[in-house]
Protein backbone atom coordinates (compact mmCIF):
# COMPACT_ATOMS: atom_id res chain seq x y z
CA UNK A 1 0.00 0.00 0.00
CA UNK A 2 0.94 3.51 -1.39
CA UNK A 3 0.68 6.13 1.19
CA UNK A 4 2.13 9.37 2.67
CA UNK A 5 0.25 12.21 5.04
CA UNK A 6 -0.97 15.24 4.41
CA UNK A 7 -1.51 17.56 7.56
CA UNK A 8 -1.74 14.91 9.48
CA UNK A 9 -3.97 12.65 7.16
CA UNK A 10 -2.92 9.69 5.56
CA UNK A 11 -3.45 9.55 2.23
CA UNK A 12 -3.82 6.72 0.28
CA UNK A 13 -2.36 6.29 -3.60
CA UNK A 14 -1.39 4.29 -6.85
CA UNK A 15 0.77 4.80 -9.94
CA UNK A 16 0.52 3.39 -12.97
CA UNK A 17 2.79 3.62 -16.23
CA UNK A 18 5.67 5.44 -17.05
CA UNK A 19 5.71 9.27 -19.11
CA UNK A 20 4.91 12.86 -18.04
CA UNK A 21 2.52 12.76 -15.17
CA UNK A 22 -1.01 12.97 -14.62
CA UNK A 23 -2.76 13.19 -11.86
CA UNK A 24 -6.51 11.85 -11.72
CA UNK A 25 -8.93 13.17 -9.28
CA UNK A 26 -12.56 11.62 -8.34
CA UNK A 27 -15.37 12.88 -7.04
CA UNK A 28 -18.09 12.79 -4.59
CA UNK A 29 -18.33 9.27 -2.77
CA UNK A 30 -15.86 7.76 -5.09
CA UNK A 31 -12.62 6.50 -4.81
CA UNK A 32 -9.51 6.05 -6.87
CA UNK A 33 -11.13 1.92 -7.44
CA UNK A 34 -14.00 3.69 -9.73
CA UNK A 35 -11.36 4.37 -11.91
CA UNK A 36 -12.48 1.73 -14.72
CA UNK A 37 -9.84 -0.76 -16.12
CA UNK A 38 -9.90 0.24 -19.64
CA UNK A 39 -9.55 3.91 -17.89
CA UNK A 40 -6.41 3.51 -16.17
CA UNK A 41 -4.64 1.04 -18.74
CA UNK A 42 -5.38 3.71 -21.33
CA UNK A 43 -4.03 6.64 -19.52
CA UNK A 44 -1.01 4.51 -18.10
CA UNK A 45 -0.17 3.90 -22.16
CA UNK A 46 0.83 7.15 -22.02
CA UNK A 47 1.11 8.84 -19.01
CA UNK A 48 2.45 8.09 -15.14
CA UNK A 49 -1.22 7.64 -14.25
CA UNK A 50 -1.37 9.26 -10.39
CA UNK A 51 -4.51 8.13 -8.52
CA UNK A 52 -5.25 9.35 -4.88
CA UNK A 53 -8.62 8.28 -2.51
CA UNK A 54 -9.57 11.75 -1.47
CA UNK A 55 -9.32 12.30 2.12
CA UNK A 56 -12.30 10.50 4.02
CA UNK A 57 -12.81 7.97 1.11
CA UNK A 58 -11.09 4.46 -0.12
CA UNK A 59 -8.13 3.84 2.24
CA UNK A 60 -7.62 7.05 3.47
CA UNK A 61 -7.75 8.46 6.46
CA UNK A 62 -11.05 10.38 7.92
CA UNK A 63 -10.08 13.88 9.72
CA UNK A 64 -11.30 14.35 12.82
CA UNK A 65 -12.69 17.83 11.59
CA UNK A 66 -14.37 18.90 8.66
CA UNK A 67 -12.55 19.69 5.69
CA UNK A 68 -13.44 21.39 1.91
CA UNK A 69 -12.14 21.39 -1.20
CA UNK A 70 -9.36 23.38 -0.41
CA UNK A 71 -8.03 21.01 1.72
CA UNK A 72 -8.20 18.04 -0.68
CA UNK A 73 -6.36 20.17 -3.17
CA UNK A 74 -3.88 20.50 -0.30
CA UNK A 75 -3.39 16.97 -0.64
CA UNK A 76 -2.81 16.63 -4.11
CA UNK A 77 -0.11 18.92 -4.29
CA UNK A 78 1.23 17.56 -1.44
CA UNK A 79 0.90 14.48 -3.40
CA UNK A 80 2.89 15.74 -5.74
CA UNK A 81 5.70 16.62 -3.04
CA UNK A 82 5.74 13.03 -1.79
CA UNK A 83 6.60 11.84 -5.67
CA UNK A 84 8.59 14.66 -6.51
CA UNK A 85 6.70 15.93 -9.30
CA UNK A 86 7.39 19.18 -10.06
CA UNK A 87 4.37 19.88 -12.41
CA UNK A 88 1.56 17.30 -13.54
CA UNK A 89 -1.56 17.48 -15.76
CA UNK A 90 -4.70 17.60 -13.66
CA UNK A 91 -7.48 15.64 -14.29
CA UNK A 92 -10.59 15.92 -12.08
CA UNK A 93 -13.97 14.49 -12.78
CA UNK A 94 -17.42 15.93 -10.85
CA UNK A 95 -16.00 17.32 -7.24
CA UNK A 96 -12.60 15.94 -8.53
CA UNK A 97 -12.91 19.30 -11.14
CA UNK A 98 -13.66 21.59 -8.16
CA UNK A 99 -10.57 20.06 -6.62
CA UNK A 100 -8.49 20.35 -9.86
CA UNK A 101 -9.86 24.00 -10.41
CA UNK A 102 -8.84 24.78 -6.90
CA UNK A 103 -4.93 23.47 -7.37
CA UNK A 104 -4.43 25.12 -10.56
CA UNK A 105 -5.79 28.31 -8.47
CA UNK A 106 -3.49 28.09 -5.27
CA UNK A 107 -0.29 26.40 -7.62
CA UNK A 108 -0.47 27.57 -11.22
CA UNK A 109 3.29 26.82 -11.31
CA UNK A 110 2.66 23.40 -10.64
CA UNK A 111 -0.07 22.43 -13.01
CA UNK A 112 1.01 21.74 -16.96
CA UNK A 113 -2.23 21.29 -18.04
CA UNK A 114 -6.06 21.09 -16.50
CA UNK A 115 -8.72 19.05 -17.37
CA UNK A 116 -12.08 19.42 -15.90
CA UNK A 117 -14.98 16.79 -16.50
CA UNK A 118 -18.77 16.69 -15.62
CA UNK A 119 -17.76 20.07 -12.89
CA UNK A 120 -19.10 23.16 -12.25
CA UNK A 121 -17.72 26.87 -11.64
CA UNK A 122 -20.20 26.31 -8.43
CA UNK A 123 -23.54 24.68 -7.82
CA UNK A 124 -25.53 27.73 -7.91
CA UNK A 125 -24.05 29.52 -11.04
CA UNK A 126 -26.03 28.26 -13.59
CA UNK A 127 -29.85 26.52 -13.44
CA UNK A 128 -29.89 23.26 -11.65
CA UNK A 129 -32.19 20.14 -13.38
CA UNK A 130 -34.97 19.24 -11.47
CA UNK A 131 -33.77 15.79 -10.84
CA UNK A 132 -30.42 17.45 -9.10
CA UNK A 133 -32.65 19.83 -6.69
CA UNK A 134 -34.48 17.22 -5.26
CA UNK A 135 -31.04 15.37 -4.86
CA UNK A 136 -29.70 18.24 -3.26
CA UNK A 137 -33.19 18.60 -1.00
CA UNK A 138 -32.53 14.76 0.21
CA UNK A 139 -35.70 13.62 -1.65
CA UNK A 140 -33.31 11.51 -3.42
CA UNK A 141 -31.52 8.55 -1.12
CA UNK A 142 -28.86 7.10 -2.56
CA UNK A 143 -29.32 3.41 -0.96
CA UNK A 144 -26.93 1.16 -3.52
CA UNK A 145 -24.58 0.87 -6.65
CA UNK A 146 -27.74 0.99 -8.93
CA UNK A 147 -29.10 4.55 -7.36
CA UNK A 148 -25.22 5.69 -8.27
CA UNK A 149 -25.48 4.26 -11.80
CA UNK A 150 -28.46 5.77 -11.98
CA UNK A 151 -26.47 9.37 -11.30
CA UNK A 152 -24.04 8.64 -14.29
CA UNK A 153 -25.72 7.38 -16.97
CA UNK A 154 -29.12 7.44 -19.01
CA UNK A 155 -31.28 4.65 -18.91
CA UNK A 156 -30.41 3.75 -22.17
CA UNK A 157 -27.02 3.26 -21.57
CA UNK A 158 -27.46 0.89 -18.70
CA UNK A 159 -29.94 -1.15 -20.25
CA UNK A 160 -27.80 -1.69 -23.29
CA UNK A 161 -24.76 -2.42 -20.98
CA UNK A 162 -25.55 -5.22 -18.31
CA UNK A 163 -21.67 -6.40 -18.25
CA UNK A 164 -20.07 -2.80 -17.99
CA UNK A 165 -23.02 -2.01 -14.89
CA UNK A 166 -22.13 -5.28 -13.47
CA UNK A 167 -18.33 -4.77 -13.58
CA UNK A 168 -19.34 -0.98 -12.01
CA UNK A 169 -21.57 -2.34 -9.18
CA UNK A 170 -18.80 -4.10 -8.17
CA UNK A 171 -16.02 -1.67 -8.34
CA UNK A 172 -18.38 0.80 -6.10
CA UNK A 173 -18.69 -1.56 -3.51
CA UNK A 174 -14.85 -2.10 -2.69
CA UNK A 175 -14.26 0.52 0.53
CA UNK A 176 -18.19 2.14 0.62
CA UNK A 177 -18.28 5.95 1.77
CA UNK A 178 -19.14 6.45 5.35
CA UNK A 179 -22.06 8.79 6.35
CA UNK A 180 -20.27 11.09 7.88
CA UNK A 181 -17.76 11.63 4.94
CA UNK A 182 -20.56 12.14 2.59
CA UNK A 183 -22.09 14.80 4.37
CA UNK A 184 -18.53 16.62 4.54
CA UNK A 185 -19.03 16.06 1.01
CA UNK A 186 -22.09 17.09 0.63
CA UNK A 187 -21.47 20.32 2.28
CA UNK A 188 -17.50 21.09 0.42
CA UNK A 189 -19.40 20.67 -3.23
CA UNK A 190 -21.86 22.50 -2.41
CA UNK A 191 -20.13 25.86 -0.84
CA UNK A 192 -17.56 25.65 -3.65
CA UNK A 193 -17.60 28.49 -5.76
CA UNK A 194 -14.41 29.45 -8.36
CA UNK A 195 -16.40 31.78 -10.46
CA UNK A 196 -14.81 34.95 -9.88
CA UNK A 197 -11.48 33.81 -9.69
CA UNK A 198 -11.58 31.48 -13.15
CA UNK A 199 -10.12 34.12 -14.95
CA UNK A 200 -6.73 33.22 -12.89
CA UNK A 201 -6.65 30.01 -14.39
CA UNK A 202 -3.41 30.47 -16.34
CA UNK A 203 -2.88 26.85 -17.82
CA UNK A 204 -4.10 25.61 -20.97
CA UNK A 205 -7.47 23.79 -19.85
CA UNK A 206 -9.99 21.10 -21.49
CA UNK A 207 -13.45 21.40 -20.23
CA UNK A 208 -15.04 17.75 -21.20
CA UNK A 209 -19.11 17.55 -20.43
CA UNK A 210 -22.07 15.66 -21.49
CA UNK A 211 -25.05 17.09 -23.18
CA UNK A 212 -27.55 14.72 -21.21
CA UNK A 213 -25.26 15.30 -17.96
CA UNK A 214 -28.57 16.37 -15.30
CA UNK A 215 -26.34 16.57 -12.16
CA UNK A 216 -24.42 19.46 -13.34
CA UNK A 217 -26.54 20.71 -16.51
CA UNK A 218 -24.44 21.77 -20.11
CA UNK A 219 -24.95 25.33 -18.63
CA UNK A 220 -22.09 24.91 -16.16
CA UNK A 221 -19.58 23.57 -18.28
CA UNK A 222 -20.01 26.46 -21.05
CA UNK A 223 -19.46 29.20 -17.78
CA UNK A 224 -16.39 27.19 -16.99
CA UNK A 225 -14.90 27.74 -20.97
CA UNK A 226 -16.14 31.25 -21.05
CA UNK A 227 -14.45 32.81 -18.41
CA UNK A 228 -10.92 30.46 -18.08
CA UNK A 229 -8.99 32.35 -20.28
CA UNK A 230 -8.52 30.19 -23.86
CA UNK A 231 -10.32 27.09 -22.78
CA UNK A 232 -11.21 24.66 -25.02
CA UNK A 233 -15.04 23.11 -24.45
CA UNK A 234 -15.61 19.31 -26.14
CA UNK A 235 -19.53 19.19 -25.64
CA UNK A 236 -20.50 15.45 -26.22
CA UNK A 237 -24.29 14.47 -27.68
CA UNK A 238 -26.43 12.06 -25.18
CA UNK A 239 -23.78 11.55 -22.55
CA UNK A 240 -24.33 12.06 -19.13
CA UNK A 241 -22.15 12.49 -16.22
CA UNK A 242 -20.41 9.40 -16.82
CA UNK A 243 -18.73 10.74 -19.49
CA UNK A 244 -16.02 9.00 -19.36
CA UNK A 245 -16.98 5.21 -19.91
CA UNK A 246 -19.97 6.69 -21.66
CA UNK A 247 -17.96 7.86 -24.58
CA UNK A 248 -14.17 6.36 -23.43
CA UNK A 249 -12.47 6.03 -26.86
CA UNK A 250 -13.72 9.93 -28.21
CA UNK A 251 -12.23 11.00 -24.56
CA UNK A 252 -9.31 9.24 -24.32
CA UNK A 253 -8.22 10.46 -27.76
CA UNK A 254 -9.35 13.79 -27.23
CA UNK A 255 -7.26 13.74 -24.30
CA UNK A 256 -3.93 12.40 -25.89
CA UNK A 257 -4.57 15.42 -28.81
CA UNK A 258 -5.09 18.36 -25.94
CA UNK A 259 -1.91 17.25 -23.69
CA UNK A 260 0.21 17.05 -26.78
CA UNK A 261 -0.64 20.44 -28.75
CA UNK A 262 -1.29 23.66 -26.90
CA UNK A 263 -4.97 24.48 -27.45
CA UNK A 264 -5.58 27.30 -30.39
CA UNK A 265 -8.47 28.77 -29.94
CA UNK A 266 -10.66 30.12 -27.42
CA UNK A 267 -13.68 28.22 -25.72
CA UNK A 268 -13.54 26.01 -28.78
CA UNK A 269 -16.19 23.54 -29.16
CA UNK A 270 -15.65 20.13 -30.69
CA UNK A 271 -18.92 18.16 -31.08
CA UNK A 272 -18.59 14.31 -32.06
């Protein structure tokens, strides 16, 4: 087991693959095991793949106190420390964007490139589906693996693929989320809010988002290219906020063309 502390919190980690690093960031309730297989091998192809379990989640440890994002982008960087990496792409996905949004922020100089996924500039800066208010109201329990698949993809999607939701069922029930940790959670995604200061983003950044994402509508995405300077947007038809095994191979090559050429133009919008 991979670990090293961060304030006082151990923090649990894996590498993967050899290359320039990049570090990949989950999100709410998650940890660095919902990282799919075809996810990581692809990424470790080309890249030292950096994985951490956010503080409270997976194998790390749970802080006596309550924490936000702030503090979890504390312990990426000091992540990077541990490995000696002097600068990394970021890659964040759902809260894991709010966390990569916030390192770029406090350590420009350590951040190559950003790429944000299924985030937000902050919960209440654009129009919320009605689906995610009553989520946010607690109308909505999440009780299992299917409620979470439920969160990530259309309907569509998981009735077409019984063998990928299998293999994610069981991935989301290695090291479940505690209670308490997702009401930390709850409250650090919620009171995040980078708007004003996303114009301080100084790396080159991908914003990646689905059109049928409901938990953080289309909406927040395009706020997110607008206003970090020369961000490129990559909008993708029908996929929700499981973007990433929703539409893997368009995303994975998308990726390997963004962190080899310096994006051109601003908020650009590629469309598959």
């Amino acid at each position: 087991m991979a670990m090293f502390t961060s304030n006082g919190i151990p923090i649990y980690y894996e590498t993967e693959g050899k290359g320039f690093p990049l570090i990949g960031i989950q999100g709410k309730d998650s940890n660095l095991d919902w990282w799919h297989p075809a996810t990581r091998n692809a990424l470790a192809d080309k890249y030292r793949f950096i994985m951490l379990d956010n503080r409270g989640t997976g194998r790390s440890g749970h802080p006596a106190e309550e924490y936000g994002i702030a503090d979890m982008a504390t312990d990426v960087v000091g992540l990077m420390d541990e490995l000696q990496i002097e600068k990394t792409y970021v890659l964040g996905q759902s809260m894991g964007g709010m966390i990569a949004q916030e390192v770029a922020l406090q350590n420009p100089d350590r951040v190559e490139k950003l790429v944000l996924v299924c985030t937000t500039p902050g919960v209440a800066r654009a129009a919320l589906s009605s689906q995610m208010l009553e989520l946010i109201s607690g109308k909505v329990v999440l009780s299992s693996p299917q409620d979470s698949l439920r969160l990530l993809f259309p309907e569509w999607f998981i009735r077409d693929n019984p063998a990928l939701m299998e293999q994610l069922t069981k991935l989301m029930q290695r090291y479940p989320i505690d209670q308490r940790t997702a009401s930390i959670h709850d409250v650090a995604y919620q009171s995040f809010d980078s708007y004003d200061r996303l114009p301080a983003i100084s790396v080159p950044t991908l914003v990646i988002h689905g059109e049928a994402d409901w938990i953080f509508t289309p909406a927040h995405a395009e706020i997110l290219a607008q206003r970090i300077p020369d961000a490129q947007l990559l909008m993708v038809p029908d996929a929700g906020h499981g973007i990433f095994l929703q539409a893997h191979e368009r995303i994975i090559e998308r990726l390997a063309r963004f962190l080899t050429v310096l994006p051109l133009v601003s908020a650009n919008s590629f469309v598959f």
